[in-house]
C-alpha atoms as a PDB file:
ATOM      1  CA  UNK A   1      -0.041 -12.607  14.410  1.00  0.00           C
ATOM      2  CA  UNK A   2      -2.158  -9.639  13.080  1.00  0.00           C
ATOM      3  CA  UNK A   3      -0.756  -7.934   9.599  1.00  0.00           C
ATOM      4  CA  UNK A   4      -0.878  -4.702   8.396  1.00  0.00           C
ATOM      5  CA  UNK A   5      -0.596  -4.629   4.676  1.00  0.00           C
ATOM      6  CA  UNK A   6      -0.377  -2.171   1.741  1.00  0.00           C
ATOM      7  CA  UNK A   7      -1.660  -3.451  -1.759  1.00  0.00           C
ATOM      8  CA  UNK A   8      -0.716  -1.780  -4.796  1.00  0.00           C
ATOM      9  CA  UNK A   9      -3.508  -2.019  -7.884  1.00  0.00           C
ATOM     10  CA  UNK A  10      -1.836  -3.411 -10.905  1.00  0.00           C
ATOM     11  CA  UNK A  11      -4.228  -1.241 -13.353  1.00  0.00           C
ATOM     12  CA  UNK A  12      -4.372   1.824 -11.472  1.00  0.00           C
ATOM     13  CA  UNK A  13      -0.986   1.953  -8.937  1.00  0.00           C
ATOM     14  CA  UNK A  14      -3.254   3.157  -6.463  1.00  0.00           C
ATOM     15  CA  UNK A  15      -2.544   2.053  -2.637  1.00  0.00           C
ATOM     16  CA  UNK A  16      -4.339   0.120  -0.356  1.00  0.00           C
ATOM     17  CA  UNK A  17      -3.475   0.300   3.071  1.00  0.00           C
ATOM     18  CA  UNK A  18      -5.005  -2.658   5.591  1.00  0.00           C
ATOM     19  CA  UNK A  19      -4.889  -4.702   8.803  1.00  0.00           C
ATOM     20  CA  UNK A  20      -5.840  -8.275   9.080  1.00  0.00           C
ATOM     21  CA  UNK A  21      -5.675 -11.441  11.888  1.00  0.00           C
ATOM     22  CA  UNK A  22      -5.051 -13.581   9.339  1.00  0.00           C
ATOM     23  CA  UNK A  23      -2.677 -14.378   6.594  1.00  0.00           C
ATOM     24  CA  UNK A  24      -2.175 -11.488   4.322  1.00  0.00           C
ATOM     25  CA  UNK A  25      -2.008 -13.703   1.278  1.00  0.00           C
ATOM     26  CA  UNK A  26      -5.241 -15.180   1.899  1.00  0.00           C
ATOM     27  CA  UNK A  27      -6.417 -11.300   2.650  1.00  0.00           C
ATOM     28  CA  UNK A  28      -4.905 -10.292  -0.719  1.00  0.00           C
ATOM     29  CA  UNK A  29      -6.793 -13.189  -2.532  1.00  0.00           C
ATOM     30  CA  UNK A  30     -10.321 -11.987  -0.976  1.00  0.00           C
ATOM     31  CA  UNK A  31      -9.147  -8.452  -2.682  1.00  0.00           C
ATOM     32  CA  UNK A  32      -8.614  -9.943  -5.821  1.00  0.00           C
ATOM     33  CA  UNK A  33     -11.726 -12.013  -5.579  1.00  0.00           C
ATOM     34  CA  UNK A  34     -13.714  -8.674  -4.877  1.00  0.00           C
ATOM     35  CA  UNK A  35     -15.040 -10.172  -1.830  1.00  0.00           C
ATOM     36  CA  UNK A  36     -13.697  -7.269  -0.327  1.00  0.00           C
ATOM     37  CA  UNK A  37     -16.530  -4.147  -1.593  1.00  0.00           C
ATOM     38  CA  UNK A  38     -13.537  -1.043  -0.734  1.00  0.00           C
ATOM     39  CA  UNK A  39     -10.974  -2.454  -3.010  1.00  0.00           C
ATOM     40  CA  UNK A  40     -13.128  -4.308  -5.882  1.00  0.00           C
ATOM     41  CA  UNK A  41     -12.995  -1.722  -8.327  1.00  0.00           C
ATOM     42  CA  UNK A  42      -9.291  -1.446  -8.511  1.00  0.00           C
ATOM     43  CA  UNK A  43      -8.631  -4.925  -8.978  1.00  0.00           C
ATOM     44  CA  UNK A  44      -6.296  -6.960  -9.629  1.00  0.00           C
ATOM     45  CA  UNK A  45      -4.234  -6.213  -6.687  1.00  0.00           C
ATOM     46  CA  UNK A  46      -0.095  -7.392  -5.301  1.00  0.00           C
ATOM     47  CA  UNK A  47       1.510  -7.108  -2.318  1.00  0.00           C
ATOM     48  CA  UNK A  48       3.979  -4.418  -2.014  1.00  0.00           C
ATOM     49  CA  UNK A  49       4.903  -3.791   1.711  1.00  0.00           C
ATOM     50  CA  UNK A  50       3.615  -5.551   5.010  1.00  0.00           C
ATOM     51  CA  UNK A  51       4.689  -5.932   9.084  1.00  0.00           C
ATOM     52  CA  UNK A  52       3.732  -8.115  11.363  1.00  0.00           C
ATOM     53  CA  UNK A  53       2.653  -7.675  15.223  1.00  0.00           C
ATOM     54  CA  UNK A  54       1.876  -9.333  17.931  1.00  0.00           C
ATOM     55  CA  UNK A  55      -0.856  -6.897  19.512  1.00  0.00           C
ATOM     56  CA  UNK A  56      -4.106  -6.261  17.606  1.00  0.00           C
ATOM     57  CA  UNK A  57      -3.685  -2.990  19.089  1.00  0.00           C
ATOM     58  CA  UNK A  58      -0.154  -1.965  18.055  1.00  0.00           C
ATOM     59  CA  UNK A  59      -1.316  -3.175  14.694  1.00  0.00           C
ATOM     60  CA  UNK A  60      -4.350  -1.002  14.379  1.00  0.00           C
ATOM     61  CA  UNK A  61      -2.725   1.762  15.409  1.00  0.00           C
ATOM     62  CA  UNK A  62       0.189   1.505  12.705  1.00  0.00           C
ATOM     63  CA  UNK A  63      -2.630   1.087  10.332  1.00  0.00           C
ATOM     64  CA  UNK A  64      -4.098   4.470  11.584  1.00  0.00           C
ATOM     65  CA  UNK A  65      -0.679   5.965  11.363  1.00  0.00           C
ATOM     66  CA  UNK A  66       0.341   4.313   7.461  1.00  0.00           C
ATOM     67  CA  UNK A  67      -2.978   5.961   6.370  1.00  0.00           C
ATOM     68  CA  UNK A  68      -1.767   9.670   7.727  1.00  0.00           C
ATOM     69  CA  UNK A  69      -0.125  11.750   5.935  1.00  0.00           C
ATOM     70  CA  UNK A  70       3.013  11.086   7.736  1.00  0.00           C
ATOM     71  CA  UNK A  71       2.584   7.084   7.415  1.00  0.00           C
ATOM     72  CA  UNK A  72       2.111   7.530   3.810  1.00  0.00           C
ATOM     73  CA  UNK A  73       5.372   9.799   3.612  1.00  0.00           C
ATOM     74  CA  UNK A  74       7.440   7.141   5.616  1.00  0.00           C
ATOM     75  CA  UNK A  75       5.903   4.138   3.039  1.00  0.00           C
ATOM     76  CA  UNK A  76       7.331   6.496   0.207  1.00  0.00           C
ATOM     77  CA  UNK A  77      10.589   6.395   1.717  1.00  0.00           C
ATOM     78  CA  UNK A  78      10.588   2.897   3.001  1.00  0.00           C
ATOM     79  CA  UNK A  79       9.588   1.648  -0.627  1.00  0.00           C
ATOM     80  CA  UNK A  80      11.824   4.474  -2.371  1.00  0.00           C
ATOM     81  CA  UNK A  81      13.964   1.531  -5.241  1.00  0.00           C
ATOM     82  CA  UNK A  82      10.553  -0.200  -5.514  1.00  0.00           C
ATOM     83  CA  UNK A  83       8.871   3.085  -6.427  1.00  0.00           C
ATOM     84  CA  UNK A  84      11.834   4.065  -9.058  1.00  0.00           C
ATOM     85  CA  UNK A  85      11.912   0.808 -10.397  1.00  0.00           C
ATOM     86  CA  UNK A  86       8.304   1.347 -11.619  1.00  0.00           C
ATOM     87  CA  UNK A  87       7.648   2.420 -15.237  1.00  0.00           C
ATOM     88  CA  UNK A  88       6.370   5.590 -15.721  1.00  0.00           C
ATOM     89  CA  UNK A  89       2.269   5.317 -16.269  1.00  0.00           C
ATOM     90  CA  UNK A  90       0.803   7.603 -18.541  1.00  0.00           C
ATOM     91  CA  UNK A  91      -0.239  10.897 -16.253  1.00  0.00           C
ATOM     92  CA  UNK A  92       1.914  10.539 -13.676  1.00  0.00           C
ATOM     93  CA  UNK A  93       3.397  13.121 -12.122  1.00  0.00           C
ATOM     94  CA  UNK A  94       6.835  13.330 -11.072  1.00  0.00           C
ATOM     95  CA  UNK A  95       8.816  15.606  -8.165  1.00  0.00           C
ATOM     96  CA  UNK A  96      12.395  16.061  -7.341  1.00  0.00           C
ATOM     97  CA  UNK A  97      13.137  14.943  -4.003  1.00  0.00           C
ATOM     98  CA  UNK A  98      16.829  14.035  -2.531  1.00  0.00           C
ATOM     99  CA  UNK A  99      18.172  14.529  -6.014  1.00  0.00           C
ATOM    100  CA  UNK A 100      16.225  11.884  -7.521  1.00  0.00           C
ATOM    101  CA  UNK A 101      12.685  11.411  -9.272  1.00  0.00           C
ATOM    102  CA  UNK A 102      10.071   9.584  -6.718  1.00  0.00           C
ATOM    103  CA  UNK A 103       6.745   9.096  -8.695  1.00  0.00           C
ATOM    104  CA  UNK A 104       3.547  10.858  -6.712  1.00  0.00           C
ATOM    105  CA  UNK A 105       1.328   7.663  -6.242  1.00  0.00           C
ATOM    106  CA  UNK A 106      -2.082   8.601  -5.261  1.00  0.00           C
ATOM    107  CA  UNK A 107      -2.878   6.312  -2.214  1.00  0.00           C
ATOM    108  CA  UNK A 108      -6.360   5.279  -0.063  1.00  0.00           C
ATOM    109  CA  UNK A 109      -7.060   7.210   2.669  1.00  0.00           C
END
């Protein structure tokens, strides 16, 4: 089964978005380790949001498309109570959207 995985930086709140062929909780202990050289500065990292597929090529490509603008607009709304259960860190910036507050997270392009 290949993954493709979005990783939210505990200090920071900035996203990670990634595809492995392996088990995305071994994957997200190599980012924590700082094996991994794109993601070692932001470390520690958790979880927030993965899929699963059975084509390394219908994976890649919804990695491609979670990275677009669109993609990242449909993980905003996918994770929307996640996101507004999150305290408010120091800077951020906040929109009205749908009547509510959704925090602006800046996210890895």
């Amino acid at each position: 089964m290949y993954k493709v995985y979005v990783l939210e930086s505990v200090r920071t709140r900035k996203w990670y978005i990634g595809f492995t062929p392996s088990d995305v909780i071994k994957r997200l202990n190599r980012h924590n380790k700082g094996e991994i050289v794109s993601s070692k500065s932001f470390r520690p990292w958790k979880l927030i949001y993965y899929e699963s597929y059975l084509n390394r090529k219908d994976a890649t490509g919804r990695e491609k498309f979670l990275k677009s603008g669109a993609g990242k607009n449909f993980l905003k709304k996918q994770l929307k109570y996640y996101l507004l259960g999150l305290p408010r860190a120091s800077g951020a910036s906040y929109t009205r959207a749908a009547s509510s507050m959704v925090e602006q997270l800046p996210l890895k392009e």
